[in-house]
Protein backbone atom coordinates (compact mmCIF):
# COMPACT_ATOMS: atom_id res chain seq x y z
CA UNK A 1 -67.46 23.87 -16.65
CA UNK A 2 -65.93 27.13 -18.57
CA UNK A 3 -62.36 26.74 -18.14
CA UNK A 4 -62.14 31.10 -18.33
CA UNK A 5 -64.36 30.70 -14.75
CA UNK A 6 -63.04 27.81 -13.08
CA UNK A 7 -65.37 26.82 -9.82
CA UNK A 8 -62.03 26.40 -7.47
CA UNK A 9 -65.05 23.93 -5.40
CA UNK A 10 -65.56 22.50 -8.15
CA UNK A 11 -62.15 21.41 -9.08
CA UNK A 12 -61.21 20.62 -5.41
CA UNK A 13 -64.13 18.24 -5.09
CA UNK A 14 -63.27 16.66 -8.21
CA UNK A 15 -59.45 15.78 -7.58
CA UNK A 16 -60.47 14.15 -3.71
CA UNK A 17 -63.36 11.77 -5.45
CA UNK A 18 -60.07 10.41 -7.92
CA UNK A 19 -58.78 7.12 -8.10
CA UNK A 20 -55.80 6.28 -9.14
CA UNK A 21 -53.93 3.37 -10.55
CA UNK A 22 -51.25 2.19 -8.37
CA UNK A 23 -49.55 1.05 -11.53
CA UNK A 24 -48.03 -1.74 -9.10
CA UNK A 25 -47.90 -4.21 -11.97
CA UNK A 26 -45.53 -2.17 -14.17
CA UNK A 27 -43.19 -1.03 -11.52
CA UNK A 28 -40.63 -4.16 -12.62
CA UNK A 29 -37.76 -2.56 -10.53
CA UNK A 30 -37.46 0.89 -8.58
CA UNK A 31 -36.55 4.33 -10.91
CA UNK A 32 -35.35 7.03 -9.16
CA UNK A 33 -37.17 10.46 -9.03
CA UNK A 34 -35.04 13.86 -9.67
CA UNK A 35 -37.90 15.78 -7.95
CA UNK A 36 -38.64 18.35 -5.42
CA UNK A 37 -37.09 15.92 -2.86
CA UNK A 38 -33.91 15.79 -3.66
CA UNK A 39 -33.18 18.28 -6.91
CA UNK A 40 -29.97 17.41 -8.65
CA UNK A 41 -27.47 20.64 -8.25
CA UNK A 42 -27.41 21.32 -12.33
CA UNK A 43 -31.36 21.82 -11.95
CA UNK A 44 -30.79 25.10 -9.50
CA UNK A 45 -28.65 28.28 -9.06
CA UNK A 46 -27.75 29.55 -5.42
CA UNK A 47 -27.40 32.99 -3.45
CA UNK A 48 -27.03 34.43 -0.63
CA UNK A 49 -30.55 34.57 -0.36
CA UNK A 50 -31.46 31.03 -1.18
CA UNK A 51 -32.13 29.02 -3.66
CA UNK A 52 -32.81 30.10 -7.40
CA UNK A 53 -35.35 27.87 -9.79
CA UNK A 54 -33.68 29.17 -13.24
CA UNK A 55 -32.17 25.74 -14.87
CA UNK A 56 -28.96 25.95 -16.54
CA UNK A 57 -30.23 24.47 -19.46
CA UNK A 58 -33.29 22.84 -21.21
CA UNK A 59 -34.68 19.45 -19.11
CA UNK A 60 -36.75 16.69 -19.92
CA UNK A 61 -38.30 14.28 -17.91
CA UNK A 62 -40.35 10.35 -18.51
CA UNK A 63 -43.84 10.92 -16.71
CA UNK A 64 -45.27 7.69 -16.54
CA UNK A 65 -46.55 7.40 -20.75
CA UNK A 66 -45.40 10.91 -21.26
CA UNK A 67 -41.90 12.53 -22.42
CA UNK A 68 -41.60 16.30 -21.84
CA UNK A 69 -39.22 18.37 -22.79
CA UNK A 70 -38.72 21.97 -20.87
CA UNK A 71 -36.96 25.03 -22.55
CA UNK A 72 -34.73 26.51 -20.19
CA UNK A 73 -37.27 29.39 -19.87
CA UNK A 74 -39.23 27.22 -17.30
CA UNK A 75 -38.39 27.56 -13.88
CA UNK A 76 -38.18 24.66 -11.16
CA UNK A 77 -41.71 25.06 -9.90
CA UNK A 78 -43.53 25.20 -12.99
CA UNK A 79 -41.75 22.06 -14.56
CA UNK A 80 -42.67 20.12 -10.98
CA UNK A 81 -46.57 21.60 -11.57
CA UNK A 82 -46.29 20.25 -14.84
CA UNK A 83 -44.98 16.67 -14.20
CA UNK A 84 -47.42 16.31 -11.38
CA UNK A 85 -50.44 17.61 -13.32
CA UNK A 86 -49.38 15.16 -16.13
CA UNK A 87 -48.66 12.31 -13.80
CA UNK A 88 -51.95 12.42 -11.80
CA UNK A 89 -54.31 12.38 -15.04
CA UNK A 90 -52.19 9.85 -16.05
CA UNK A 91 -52.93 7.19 -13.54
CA UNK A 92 -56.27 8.65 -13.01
CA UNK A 93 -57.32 7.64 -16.85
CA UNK A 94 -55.26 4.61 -16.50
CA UNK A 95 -58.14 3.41 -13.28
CA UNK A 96 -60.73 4.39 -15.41
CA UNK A 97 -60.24 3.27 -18.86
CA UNK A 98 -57.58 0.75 -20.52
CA UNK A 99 -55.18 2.53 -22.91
CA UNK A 100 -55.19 -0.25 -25.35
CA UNK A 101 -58.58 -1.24 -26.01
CA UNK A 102 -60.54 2.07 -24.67
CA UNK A 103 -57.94 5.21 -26.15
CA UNK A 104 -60.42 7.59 -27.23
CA UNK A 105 -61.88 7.37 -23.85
CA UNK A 106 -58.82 7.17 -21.62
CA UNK A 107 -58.09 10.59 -23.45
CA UNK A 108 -61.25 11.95 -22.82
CA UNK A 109 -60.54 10.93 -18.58
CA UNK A 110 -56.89 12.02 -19.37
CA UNK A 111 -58.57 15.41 -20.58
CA UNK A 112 -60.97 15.97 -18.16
CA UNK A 113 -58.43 15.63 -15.29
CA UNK A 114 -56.47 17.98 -16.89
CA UNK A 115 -59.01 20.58 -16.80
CA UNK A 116 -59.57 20.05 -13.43
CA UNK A 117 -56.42 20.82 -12.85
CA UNK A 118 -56.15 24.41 -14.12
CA UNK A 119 -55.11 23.40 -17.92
CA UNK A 120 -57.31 25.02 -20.44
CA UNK A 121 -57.54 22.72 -23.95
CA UNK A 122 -57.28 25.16 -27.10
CA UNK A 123 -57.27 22.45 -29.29
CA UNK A 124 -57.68 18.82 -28.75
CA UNK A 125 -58.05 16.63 -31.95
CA UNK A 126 -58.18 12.41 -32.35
CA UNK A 127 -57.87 10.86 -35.40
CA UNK A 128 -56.58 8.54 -37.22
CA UNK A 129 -53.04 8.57 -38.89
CA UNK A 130 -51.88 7.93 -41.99
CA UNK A 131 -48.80 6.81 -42.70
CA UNK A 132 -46.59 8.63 -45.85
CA UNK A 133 -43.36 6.53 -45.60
CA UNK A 134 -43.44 2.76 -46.06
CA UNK A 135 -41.16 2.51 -43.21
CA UNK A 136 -41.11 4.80 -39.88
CA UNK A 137 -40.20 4.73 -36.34
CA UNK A 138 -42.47 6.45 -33.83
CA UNK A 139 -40.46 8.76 -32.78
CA UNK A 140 -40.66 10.21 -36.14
CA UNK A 141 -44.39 9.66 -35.82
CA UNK A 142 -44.82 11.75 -32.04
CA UNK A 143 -42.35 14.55 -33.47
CA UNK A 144 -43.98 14.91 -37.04
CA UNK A 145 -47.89 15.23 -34.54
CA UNK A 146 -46.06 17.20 -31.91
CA UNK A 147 -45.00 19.66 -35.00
CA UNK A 148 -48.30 20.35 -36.11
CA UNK A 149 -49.48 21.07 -32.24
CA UNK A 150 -46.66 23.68 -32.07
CA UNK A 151 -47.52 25.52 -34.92
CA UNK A 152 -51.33 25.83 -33.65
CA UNK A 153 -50.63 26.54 -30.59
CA UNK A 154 -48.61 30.09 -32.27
CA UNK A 155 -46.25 30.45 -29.43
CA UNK A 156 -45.05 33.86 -29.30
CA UNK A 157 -41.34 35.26 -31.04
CA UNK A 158 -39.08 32.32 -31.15
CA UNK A 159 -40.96 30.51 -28.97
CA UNK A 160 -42.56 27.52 -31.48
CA UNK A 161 -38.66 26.75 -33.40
CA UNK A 162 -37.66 26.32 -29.48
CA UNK A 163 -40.08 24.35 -28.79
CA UNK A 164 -39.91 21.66 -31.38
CA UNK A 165 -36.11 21.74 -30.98
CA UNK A 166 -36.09 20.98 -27.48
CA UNK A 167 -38.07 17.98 -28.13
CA UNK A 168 -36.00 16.49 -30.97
CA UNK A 169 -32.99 16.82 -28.31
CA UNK A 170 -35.54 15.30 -25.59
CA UNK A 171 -36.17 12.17 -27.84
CA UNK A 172 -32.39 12.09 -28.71
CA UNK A 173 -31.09 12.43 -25.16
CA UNK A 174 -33.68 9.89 -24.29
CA UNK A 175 -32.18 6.85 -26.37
CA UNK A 176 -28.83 6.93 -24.43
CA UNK A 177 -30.30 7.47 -21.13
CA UNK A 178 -31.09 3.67 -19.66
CA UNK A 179 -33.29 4.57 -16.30
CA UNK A 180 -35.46 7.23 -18.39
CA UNK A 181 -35.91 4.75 -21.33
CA UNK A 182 -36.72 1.56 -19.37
CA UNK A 183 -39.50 3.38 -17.12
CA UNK A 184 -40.86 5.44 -20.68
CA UNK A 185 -40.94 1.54 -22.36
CA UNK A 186 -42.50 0.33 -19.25
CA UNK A 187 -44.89 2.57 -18.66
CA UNK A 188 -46.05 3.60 -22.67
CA UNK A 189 -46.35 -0.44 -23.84
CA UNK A 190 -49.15 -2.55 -24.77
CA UNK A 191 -50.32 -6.08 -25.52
CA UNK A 192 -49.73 -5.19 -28.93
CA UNK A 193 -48.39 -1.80 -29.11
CA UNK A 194 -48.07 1.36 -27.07
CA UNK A 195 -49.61 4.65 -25.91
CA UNK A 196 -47.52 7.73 -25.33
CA UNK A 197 -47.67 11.56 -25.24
CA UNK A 198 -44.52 13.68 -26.38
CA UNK A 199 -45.11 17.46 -24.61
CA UNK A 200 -42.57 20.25 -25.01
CA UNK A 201 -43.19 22.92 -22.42
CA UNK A 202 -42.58 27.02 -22.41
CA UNK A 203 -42.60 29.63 -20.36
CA UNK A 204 -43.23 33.32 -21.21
CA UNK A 205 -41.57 36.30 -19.71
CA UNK A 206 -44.25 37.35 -18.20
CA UNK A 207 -44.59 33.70 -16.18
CA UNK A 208 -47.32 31.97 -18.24
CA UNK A 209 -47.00 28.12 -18.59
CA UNK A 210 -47.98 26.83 -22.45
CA UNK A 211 -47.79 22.99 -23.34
CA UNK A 212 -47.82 21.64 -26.68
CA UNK A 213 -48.71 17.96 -27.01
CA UNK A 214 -48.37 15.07 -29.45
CA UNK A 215 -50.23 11.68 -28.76
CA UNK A 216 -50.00 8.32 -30.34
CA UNK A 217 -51.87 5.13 -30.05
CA UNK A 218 -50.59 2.11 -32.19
CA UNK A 219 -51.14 -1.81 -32.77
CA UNK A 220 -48.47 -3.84 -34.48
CA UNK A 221 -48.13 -6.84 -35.81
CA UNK A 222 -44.71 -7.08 -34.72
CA UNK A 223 -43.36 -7.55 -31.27
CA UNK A 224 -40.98 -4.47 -30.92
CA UNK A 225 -38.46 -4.10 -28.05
CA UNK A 226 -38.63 -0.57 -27.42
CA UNK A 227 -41.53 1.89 -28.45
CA UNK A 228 -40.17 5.15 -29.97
CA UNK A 229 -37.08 3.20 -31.77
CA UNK A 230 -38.26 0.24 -33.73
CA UNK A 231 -38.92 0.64 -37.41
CA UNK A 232 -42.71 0.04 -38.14
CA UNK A 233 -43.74 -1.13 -41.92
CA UNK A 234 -46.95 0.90 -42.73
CA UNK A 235 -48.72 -2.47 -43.96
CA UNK A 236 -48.50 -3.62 -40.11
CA UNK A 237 -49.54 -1.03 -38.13
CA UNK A 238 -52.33 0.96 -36.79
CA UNK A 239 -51.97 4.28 -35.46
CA UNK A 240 -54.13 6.96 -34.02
CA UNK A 241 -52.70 10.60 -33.48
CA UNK A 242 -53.94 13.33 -31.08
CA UNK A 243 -52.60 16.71 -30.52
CA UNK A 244 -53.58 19.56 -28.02
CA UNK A 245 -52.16 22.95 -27.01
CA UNK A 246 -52.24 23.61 -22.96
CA UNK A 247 -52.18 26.39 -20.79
CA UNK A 248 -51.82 26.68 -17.16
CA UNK A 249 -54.41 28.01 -14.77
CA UNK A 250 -51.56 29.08 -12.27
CA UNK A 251 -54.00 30.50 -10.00
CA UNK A 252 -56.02 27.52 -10.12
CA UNK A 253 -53.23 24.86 -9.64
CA UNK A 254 -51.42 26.77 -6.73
CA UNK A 255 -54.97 26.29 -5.09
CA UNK A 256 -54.94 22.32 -5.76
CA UNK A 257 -51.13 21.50 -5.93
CA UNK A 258 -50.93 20.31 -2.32
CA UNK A 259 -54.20 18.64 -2.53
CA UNK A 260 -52.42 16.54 -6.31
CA UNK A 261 -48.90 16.44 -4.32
CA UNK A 262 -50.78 14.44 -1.14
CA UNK A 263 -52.59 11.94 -3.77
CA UNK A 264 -49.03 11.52 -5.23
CA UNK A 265 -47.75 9.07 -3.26
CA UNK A 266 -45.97 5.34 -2.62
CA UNK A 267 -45.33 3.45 -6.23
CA UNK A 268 -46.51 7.19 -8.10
CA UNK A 269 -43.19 8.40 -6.76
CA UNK A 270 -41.82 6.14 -8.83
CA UNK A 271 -43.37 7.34 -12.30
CA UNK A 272 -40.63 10.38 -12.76
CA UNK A 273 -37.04 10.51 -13.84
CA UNK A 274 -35.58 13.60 -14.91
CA UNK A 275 -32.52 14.06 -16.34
CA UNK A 276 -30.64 16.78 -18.78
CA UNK A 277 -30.61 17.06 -22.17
């Protein structure tokens, strides 16, 4: 499928034949969603007229194995587009392939859903990483990958240092926020390490949505207690990186969001928890 002439059919018939994981087994106690339900009011601006979608500030948000970050260029309804485009290839891979033992597949499901979706891929890699301090923590890890994905992706003016920064405060804001951290643990571990995507997410004047993405896949030795935190020796771990820059099809998602949104239901409601950074 050419991703610069999306088959709207095409993409509509793909999303109904999905499965996904009701990720029943993980959901160890209920989160709390922040979402179009019932919007928090620091996440909107009011009039006369009605409501505004402008945040007053950047966001971030745990969806399911992924952390985004927003700038506070993007508006309400793209960062809910975003979070439920992210969510539903989530749980789609996670039926089809396991994250521990099958990565490079679950990525390519992950990938595929994706492009279903409206995102067009300018530049997915997988490989392996290699280490260059003795001892690390993989946050360090996501932000060093998620670095290298911003400066491909060449976001426009000031758009790439905003980018990157938001995420840093993302990842910082993250380790003093309990409900966000517990579901991001719960949702990114595995029997013997984790999987996990760190996105930060911009919007340009003129309304175009651009997503830059850092992936990691590890195996440890060690039994760590929380995934982005613990300090890793290189000698006992195994890591694989992937990075890809995103953009948004909004044309084609408007077409499927309701069609995604329906799909999105019972424990998946549970897989998102905003909150500010």
């Amino acid at each position: 499928m050419n991703m610069n002439n999306l088959d709207l059919a095409d993409c509509k018939h793909y999303i109904a034949e999905c499965e996904l994981d009701d990720n029943s087994h993980a959901l160890t106690q209920p989160v709390s969603v922040l979402s179009r339900m019932a919007a928090p009011a620091s996440l909107t601006a009011t009039t006369a007229t009605g409501s505004l979608d402008i945040p007053d500030g950047p966001q971030a948000a745990v969806v399911g194995s992924s952390l985004l970050a927003f700038t506070d260029s993007v508006t309400q309804q793209n960062r809910e587009d975003i979070m439920d485009s992210f969510l539903f290839a989530t749980l789609v891979a996670n039926k089809a392939f396991n994250p521990e033992t099958q990565n490079q597949l679950w990525y390519g499901k992950f990938n595929e859903v994706l492009k279903h979706s409206g995102w067009l891929s300018t530049g997915w890699s997988y490989t392996r990483y290699n280490a260059k301090a003795v001892s690390f923590t993989m946050d360090q890890v996501g932000l060093e990958i998620l670095g290298s994905a911003v400066a491909a992706a060449a976001l426009p003016g000031p758009g790439s240092a905003a980018a990157l920064k938001v995420a840093g405060d993302a990842i910082v804001a993250l380790k003093s926020r309990d409900k966000p951290l517990r579901l991001f643990d719960n949702q990114s571990t595995t029997h013997n390490g984790a999987n996990f995507r760190i996105g930060t997410c911009v919007e340009s004047v003129n309304g175009s949505i651009a997503v830059a993405m850092g992936s990691v896949s590890f195996t440890s030795g060690s039994r760590s207690t929380t995934v982005l935190f613990w300090e890793h020796q290189s000698s006992h771990v195994s890591i694989f990186r992937a990075e890809d820059q995103l953009n948004l099809n909004s044309n084609i998602y408007s077409a499927v969001r309701q069609q995604i949104r329906n799909k999105l239901t019972g424990n998946a409601q549970a897989l998102i928890e905003e909150f500010e950074i």
